[in-house]
PDB file of N, CA and C in Angstrom:
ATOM      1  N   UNK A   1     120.080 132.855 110.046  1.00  0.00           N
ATOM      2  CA  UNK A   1     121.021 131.791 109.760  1.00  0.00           C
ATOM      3  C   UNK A   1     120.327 130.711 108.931  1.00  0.00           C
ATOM      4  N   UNK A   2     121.216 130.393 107.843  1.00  0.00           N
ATOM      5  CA  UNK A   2     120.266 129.238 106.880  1.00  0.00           C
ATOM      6  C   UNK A   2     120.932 128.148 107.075  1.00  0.00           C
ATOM      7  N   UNK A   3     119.848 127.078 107.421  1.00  0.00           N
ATOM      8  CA  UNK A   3     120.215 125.577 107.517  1.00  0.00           C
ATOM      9  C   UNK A   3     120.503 124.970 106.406  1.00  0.00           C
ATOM     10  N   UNK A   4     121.761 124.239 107.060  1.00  0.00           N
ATOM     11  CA  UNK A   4     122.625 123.798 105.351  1.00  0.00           C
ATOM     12  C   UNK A   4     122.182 122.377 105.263  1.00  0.00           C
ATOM     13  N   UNK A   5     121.868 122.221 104.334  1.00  0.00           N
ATOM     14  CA  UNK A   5     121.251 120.762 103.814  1.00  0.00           C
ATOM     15  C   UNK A   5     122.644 119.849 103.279  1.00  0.00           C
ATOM     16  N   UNK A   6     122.409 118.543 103.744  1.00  0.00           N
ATOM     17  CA  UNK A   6     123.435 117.894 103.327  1.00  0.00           C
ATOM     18  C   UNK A   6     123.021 117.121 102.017  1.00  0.00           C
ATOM     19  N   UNK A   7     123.495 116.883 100.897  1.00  0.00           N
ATOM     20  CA  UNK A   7     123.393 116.529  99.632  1.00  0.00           C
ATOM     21  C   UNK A   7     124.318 114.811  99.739  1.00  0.00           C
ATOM     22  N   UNK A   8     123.780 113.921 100.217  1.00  0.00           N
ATOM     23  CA  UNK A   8     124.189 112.821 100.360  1.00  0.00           C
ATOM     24  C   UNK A   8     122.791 112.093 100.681  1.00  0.00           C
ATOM     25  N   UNK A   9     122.554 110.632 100.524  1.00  0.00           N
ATOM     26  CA  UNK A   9     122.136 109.584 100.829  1.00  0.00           C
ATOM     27  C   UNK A   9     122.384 109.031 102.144  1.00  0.00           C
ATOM     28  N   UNK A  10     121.268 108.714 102.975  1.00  0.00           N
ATOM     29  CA  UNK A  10     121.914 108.212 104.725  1.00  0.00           C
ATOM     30  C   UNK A  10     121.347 106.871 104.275  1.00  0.00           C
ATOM     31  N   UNK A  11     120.883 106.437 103.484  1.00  0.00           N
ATOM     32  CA  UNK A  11     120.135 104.607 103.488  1.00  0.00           C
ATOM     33  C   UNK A  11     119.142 104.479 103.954  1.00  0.00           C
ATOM     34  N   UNK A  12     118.846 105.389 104.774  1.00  0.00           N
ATOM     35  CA  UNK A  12     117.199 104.867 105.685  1.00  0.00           C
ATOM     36  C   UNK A  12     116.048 105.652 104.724  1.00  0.00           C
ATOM     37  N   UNK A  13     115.487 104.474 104.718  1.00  0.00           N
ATOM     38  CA  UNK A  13     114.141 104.614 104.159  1.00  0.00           C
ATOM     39  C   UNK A  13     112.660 104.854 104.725  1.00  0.00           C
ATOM     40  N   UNK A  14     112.426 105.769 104.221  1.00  0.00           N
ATOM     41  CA  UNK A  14     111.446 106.337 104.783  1.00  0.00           C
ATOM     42  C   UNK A  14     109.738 106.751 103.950  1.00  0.00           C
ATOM     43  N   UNK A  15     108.728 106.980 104.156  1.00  0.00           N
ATOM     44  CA  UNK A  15     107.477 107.323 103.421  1.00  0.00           C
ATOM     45  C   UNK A  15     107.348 108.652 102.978  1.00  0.00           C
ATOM     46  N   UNK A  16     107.570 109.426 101.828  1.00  0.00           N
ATOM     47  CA  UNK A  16     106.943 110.894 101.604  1.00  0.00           C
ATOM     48  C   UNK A  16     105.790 110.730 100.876  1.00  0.00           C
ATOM     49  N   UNK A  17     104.851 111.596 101.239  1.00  0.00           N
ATOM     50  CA  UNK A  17     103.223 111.863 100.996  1.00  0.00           C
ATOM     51  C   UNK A  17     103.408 112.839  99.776  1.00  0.00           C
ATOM     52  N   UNK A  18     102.979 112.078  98.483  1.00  0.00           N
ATOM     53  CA  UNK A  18     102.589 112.816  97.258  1.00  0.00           C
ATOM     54  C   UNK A  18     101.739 113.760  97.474  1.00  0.00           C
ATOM     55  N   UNK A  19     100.882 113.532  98.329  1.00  0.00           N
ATOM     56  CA  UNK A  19     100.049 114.594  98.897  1.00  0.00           C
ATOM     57  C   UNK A  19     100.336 114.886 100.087  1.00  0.00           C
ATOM     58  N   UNK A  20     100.706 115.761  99.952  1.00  0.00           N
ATOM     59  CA  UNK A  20     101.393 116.475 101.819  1.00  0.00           C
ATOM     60  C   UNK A  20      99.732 116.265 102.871  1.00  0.00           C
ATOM     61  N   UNK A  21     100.088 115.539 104.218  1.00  0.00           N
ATOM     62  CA  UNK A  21      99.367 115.532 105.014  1.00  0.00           C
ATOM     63  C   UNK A  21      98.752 116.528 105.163  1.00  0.00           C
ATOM     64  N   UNK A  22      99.506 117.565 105.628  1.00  0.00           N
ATOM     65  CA  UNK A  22      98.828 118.942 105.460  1.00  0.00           C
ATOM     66  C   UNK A  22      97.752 119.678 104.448  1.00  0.00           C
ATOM     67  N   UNK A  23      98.075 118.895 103.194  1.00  0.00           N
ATOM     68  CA  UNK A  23      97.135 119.324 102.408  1.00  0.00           C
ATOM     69  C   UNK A  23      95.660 118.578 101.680  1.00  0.00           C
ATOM     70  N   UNK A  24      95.826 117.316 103.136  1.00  0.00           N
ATOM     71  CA  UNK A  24      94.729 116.323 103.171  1.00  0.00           C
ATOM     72  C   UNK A  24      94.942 115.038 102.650  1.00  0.00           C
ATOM     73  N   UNK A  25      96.326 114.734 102.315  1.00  0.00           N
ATOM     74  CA  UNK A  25      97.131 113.616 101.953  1.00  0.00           C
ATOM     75  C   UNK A  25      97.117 112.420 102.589  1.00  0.00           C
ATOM     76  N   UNK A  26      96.431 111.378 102.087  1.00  0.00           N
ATOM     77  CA  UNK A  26      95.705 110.146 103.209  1.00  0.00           C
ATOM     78  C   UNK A  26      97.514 109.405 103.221  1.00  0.00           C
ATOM     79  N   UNK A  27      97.030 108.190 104.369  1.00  0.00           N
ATOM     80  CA  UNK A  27      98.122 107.343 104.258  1.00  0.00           C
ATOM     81  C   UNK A  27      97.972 106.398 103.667  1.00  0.00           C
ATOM     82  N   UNK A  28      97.905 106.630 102.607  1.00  0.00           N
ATOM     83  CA  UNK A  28      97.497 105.176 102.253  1.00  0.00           C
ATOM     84  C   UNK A  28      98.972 105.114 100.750  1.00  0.00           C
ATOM     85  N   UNK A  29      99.150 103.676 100.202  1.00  0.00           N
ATOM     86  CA  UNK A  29     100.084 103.202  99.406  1.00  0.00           C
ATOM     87  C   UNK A  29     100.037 104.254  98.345  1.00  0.00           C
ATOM     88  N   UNK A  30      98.949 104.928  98.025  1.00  0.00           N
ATOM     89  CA  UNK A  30      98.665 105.275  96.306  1.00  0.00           C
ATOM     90  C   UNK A  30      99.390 106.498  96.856  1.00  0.00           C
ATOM     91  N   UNK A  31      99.625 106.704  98.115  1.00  0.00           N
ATOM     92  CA  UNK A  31      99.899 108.512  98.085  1.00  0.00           C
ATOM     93  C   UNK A  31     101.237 108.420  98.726  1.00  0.00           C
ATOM     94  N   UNK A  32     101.996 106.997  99.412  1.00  0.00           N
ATOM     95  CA  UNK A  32     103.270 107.374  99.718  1.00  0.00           C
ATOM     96  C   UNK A  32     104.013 106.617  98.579  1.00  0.00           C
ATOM     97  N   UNK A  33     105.228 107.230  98.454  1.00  0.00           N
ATOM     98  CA  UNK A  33     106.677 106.788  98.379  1.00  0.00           C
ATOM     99  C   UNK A  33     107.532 106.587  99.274  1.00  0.00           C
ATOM    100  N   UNK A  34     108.547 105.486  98.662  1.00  0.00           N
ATOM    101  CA  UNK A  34     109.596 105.043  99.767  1.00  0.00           C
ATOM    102  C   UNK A  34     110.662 106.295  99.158  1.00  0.00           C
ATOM    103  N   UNK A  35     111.174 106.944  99.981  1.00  0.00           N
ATOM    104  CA  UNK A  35     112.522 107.995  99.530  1.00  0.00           C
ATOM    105  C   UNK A  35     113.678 107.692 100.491  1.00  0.00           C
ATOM    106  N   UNK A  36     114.607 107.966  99.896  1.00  0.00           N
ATOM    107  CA  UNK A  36     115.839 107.503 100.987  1.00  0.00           C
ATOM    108  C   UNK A  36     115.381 109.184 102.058  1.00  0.00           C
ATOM    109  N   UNK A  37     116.041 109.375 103.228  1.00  0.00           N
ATOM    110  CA  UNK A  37     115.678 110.257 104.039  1.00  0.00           C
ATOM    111  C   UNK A  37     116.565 111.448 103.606  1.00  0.00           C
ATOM    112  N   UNK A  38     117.923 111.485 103.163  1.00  0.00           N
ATOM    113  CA  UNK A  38     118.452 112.733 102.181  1.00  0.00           C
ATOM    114  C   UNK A  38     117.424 113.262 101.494  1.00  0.00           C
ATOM    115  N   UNK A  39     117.206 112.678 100.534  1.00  0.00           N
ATOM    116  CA  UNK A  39     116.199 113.033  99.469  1.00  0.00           C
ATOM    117  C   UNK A  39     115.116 113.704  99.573  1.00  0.00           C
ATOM    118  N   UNK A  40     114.509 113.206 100.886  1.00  0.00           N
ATOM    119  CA  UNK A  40     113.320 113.353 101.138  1.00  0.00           C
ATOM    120  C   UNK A  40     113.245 114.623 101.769  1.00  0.00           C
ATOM    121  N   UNK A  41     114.692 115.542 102.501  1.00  0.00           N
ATOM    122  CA  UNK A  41     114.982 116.177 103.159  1.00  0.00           C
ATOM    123  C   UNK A  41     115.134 117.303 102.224  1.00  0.00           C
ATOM    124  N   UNK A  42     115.811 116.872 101.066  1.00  0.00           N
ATOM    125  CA  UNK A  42     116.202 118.150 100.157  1.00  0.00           C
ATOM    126  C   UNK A  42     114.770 118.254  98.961  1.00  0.00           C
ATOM    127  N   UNK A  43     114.378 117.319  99.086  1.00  0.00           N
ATOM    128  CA  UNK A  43     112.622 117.438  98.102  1.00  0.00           C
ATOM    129  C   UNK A  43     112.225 118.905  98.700  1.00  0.00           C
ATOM    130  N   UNK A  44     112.024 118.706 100.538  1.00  0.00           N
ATOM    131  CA  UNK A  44     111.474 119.918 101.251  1.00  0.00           C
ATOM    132  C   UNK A  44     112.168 121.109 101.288  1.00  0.00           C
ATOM    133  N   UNK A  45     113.095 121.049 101.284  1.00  0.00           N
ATOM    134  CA  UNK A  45     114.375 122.151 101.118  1.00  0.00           C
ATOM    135  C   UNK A  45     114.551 122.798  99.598  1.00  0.00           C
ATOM    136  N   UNK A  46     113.577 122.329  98.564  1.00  0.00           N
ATOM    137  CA  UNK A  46     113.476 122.529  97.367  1.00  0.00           C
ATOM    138  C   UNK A  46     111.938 123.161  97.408  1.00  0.00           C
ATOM    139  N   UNK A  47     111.141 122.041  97.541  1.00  0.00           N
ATOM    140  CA  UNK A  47     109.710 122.615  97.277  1.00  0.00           C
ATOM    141  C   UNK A  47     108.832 122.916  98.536  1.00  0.00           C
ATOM    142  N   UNK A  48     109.415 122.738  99.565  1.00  0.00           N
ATOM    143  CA  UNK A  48     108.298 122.913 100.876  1.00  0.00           C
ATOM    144  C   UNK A  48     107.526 121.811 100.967  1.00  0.00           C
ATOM    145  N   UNK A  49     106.518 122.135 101.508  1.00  0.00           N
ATOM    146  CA  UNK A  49     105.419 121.146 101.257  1.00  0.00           C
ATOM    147  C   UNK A  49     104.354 120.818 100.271  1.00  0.00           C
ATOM    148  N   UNK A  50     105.038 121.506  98.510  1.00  0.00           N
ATOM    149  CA  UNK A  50     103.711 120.852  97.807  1.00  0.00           C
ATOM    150  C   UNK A  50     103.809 119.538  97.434  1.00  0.00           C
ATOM    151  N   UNK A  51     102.659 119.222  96.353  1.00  0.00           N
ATOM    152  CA  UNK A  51     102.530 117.849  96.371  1.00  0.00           C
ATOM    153  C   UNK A  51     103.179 117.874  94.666  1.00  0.00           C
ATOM    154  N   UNK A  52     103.616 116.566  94.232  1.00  0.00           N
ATOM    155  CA  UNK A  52     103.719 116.300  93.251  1.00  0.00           C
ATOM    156  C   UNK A  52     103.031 117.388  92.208  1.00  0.00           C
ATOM    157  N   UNK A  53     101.878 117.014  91.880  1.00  0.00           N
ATOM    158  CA  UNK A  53     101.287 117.681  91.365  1.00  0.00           C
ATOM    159  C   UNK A  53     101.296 119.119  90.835  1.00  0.00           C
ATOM    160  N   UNK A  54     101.023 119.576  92.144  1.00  0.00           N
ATOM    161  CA  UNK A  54     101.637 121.404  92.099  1.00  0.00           C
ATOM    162  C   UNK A  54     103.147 121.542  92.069  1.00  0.00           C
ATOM    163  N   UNK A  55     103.847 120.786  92.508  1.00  0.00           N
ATOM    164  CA  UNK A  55     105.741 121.070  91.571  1.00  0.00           C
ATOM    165  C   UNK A  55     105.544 121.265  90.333  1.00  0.00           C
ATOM    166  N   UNK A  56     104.929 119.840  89.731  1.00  0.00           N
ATOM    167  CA  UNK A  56     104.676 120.143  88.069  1.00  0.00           C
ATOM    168  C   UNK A  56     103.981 121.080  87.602  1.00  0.00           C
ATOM    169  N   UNK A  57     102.913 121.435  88.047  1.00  0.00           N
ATOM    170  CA  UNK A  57     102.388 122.775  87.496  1.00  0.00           C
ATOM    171  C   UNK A  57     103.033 123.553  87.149  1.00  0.00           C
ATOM    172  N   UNK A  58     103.933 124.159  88.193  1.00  0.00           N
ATOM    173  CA  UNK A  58     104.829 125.421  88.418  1.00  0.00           C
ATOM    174  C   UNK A  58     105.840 125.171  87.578  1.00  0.00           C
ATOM    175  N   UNK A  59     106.567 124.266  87.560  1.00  0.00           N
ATOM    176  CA  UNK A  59     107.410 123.965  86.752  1.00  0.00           C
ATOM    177  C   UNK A  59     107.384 123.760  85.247  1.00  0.00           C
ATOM    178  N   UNK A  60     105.693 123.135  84.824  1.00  0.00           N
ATOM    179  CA  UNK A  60     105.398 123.952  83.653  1.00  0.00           C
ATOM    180  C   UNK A  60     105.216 125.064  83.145  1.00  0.00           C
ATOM    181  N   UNK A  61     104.853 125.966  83.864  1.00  0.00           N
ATOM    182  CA  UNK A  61     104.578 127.322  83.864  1.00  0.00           C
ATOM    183  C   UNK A  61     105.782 128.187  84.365  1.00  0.00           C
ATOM    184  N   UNK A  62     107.000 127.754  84.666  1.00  0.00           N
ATOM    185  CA  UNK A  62     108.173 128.548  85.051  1.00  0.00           C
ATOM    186  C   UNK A  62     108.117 129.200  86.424  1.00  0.00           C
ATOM    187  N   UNK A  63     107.206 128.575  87.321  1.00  0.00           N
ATOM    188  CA  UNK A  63     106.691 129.462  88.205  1.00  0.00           C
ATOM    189  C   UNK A  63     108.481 129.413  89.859  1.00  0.00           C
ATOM    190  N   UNK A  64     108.498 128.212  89.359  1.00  0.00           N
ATOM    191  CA  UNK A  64     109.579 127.798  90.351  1.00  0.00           C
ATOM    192  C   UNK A  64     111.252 128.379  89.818  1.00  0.00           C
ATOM    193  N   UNK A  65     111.699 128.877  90.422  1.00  0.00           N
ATOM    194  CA  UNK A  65     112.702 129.648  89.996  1.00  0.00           C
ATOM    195  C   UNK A  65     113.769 128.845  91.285  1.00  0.00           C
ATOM    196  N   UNK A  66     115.072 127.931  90.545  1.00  0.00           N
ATOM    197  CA  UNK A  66     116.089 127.618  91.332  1.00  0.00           C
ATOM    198  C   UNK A  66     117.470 128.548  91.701  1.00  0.00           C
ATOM    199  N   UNK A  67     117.741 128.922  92.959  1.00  0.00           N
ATOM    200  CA  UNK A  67     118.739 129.886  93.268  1.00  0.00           C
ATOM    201  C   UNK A  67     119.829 129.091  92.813  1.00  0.00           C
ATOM    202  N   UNK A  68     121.288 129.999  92.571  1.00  0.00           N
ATOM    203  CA  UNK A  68     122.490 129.474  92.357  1.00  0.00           C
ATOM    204  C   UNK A  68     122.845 128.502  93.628  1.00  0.00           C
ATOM    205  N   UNK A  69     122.409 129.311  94.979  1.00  0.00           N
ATOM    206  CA  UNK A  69     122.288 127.940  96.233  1.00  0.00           C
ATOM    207  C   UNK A  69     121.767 126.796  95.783  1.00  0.00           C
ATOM    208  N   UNK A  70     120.389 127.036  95.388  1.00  0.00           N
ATOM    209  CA  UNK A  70     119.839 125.671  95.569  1.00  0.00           C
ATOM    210  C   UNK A  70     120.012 124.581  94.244  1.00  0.00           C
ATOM    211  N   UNK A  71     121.207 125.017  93.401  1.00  0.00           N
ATOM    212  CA  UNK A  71     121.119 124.324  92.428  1.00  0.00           C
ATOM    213  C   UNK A  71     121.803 122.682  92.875  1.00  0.00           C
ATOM    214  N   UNK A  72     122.822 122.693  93.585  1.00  0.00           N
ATOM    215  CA  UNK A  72     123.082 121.604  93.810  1.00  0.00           C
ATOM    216  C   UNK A  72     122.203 120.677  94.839  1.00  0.00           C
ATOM    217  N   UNK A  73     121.291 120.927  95.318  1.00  0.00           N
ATOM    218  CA  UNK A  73     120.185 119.760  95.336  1.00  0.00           C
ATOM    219  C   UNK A  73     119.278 119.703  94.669  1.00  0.00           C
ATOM    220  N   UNK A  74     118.948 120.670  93.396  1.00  0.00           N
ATOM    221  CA  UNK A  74     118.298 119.901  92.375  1.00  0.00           C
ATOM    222  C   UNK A  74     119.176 119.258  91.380  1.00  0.00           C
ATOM    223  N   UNK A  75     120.349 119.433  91.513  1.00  0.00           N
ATOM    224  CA  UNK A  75     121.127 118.317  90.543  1.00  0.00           C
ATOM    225  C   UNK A  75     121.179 117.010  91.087  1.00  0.00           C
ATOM    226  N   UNK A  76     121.290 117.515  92.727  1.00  0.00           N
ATOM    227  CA  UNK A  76     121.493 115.986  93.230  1.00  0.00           C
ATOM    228  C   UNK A  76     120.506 115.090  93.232  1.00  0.00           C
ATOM    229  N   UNK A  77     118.646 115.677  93.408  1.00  0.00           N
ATOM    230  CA  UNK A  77     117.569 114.721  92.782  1.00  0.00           C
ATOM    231  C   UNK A  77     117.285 114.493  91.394  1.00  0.00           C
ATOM    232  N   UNK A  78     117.569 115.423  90.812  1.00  0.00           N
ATOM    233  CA  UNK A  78     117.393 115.438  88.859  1.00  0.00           C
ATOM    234  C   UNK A  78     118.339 115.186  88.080  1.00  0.00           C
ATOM    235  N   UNK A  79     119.825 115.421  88.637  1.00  0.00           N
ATOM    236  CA  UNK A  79     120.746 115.449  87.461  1.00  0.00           C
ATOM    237  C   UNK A  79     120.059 116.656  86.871  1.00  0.00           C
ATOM    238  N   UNK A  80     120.901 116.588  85.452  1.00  0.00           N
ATOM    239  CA  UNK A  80     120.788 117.333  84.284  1.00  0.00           C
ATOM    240  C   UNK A  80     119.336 117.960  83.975  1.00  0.00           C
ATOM    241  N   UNK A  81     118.238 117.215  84.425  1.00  0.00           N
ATOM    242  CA  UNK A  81     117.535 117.489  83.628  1.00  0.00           C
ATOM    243  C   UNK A  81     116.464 118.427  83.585  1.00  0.00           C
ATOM    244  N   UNK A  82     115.409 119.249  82.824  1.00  0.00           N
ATOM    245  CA  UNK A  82     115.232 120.234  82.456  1.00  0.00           C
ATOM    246  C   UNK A  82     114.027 120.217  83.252  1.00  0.00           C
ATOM    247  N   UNK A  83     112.656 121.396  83.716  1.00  0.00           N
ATOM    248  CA  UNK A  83     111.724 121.392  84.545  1.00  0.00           C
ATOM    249  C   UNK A  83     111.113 120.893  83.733  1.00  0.00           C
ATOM    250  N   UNK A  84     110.837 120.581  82.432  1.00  0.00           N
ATOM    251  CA  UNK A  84     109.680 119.756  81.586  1.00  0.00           C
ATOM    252  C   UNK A  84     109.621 118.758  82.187  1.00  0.00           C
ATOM    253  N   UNK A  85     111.380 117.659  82.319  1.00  0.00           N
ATOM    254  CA  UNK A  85     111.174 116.526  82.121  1.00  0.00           C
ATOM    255  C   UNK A  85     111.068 115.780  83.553  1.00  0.00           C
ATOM    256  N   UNK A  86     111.461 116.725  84.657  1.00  0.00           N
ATOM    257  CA  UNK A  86     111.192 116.637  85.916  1.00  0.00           C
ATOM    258  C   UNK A  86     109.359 116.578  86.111  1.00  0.00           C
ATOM    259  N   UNK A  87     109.003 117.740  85.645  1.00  0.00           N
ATOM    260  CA  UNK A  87     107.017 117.767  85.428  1.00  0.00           C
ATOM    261  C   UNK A  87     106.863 116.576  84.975  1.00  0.00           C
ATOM    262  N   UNK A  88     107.054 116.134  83.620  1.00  0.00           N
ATOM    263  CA  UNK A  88     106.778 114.592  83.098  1.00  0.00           C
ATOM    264  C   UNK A  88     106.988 113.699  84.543  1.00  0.00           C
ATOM    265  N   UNK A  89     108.106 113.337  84.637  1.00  0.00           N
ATOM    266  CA  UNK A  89     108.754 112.228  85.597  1.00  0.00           C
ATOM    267  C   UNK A  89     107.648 111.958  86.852  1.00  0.00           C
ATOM    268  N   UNK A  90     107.322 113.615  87.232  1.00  0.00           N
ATOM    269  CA  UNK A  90     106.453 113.380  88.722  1.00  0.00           C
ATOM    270  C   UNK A  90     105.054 113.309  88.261  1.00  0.00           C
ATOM    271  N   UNK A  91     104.410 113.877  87.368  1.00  0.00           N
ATOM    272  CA  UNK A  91     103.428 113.248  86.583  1.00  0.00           C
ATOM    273  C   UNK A  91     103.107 111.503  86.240  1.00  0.00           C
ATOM    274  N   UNK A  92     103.903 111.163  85.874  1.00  0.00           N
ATOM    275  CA  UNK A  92     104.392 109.981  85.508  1.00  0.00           C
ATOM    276  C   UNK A  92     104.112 108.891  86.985  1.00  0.00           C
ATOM    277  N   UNK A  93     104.853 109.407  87.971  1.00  0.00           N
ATOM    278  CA  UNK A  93     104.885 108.808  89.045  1.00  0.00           C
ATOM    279  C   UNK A  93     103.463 108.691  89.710  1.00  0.00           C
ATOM    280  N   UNK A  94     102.897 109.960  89.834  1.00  0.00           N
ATOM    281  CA  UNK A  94     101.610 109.817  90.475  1.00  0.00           C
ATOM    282  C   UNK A  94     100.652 108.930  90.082  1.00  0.00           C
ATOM    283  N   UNK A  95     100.341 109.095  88.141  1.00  0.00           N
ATOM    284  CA  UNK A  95      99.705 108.519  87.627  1.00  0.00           C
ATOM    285  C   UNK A  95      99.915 106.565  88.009  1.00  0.00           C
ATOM    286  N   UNK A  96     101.034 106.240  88.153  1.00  0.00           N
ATOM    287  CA  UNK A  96     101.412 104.894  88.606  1.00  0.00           C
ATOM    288  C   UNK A  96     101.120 104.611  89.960  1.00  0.00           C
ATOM    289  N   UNK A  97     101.094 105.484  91.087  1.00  0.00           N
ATOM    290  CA  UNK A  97     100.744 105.541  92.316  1.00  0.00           C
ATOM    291  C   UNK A  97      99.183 105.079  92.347  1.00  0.00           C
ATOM    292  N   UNK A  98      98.323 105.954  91.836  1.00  0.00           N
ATOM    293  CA  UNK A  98      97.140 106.281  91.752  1.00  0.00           C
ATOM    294  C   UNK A  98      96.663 104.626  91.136  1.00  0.00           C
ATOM    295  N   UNK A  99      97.763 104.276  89.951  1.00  0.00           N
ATOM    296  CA  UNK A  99      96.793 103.072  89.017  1.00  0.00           C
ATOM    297  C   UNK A  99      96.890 102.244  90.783  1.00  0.00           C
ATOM    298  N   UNK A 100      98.293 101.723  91.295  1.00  0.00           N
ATOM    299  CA  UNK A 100      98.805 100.948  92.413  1.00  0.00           C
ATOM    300  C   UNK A 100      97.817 100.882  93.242  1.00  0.00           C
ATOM    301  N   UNK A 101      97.187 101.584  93.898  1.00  0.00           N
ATOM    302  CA  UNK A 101      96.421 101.929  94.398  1.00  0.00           C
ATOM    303  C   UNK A 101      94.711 101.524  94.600  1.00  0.00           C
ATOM    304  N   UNK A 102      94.299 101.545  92.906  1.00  0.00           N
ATOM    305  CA  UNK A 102      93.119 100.755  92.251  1.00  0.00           C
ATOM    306  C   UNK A 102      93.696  99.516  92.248  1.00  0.00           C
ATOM    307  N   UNK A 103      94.479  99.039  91.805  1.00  0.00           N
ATOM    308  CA  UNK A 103      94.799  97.589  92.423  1.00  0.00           C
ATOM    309  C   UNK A 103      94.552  97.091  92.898  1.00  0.00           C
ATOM    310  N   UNK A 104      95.379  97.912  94.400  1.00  0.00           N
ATOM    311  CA  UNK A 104      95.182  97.159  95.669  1.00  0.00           C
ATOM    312  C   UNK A 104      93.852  97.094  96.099  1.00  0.00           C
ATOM    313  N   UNK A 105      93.171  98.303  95.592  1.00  0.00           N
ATOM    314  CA  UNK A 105      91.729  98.227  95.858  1.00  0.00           C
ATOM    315  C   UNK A 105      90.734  96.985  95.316  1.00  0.00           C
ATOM    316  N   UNK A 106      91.079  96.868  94.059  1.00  0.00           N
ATOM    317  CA  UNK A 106      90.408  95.535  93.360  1.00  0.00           C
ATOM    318  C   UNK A 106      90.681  94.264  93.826  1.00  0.00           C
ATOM    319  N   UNK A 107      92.257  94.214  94.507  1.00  0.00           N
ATOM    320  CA  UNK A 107      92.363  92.729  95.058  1.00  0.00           C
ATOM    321  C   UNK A 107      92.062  92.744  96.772  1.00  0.00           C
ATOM    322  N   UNK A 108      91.797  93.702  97.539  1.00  0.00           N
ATOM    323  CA  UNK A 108      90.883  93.774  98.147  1.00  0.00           C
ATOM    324  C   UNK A 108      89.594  93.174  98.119  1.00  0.00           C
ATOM    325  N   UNK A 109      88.589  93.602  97.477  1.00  0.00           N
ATOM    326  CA  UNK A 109      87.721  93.756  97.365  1.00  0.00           C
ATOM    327  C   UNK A 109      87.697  92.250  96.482  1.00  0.00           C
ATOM    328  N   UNK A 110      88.171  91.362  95.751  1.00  0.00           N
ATOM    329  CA  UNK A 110      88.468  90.573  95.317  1.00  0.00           C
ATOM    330  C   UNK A 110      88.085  89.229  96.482  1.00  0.00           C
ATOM    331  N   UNK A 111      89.681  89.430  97.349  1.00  0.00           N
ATOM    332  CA  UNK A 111      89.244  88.510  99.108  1.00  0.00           C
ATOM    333  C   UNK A 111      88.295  88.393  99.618  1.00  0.00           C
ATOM    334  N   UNK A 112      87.826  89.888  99.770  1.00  0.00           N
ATOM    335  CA  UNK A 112      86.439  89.720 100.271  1.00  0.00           C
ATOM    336  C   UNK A 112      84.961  89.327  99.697  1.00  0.00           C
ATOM    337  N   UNK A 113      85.318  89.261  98.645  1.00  0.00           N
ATOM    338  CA  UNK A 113      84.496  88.248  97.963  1.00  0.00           C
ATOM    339  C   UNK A 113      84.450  86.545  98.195  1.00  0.00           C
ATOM    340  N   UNK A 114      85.742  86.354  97.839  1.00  0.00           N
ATOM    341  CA  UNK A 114      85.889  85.165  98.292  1.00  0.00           C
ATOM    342  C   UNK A 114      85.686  84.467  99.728  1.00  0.00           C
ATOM    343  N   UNK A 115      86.327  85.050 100.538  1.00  0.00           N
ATOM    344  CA  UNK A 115      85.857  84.825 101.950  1.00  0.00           C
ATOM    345  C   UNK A 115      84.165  84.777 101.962  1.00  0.00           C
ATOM    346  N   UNK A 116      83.666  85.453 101.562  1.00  0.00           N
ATOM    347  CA  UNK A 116      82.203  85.503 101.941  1.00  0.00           C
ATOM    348  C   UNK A 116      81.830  83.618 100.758  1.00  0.00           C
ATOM    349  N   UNK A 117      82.728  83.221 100.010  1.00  0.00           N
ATOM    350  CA  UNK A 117      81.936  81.936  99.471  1.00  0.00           C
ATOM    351  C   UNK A 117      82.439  80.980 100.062  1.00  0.00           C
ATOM    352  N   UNK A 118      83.153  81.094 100.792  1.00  0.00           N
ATOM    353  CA  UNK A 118      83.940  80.062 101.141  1.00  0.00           C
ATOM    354  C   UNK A 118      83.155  79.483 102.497  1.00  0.00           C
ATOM    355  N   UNK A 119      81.775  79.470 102.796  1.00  0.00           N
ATOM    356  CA  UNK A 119      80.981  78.610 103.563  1.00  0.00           C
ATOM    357  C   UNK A 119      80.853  77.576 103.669  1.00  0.00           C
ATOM    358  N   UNK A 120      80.600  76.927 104.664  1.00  0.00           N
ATOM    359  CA  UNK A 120      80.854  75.787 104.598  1.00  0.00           C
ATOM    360  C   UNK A 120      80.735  74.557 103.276  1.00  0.00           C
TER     361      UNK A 120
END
């Protein structure tokens, strides 16, 4: 019996791991996204558990093949658009995750600088 995925938005927001936990995916900001919990439901119901990364691969390389089932939840995360520009998009995303990330790290590391001058 196959579990039917519902193709709607519930509002609650939730964290998905660009890097699947499973595949050593820290918690930290650079590696989650906020996804509504639909989404996040039919991401897995689409790709399982890979990460960003390896979607795009495959999807450059044709490796991912969408059933006539599963087309309407990749319309419902992509619309129209083609596995290139989906690869771009999540490419795209990580690379912004990853900069987010060095950021937060630099203004980190920033405070703690300061704190340490701030002696009496």
């Amino acid at each position: 019996m196959r579990k039917e995925v519902v193709l709607k938005r519930n509002g609650r927001i939730i964290g998905h791991h660009i890097i699947n936990k499973v595949m050593g995916g820290k918690k930290k900001l650079s590696n989650i996204l906020r996804f509504d919990e639909g989404r996040e439901k039919i991401w897995h119901y689409l790709f399982n558990n890979l990460s960003f990364d390896e979607v795009a691969r495959q999807l450059n390389h044709n490796l991912i093949v969408i059933s006539d089932e599963k087309k309407p939840a990749w319309n419902f995360l992509f619309g129209d658009k083609s596995f290139e520009k989906v690869a771009e998009l999540l490419i795209r995303t990580q690379v912004m995750k990853r900069k987010q990330g060095m950021k937060m790290n630099t203004v980190k590391k920033k405070g703690r600088k300061r704190k340490k001058r701030k002696r009496r």
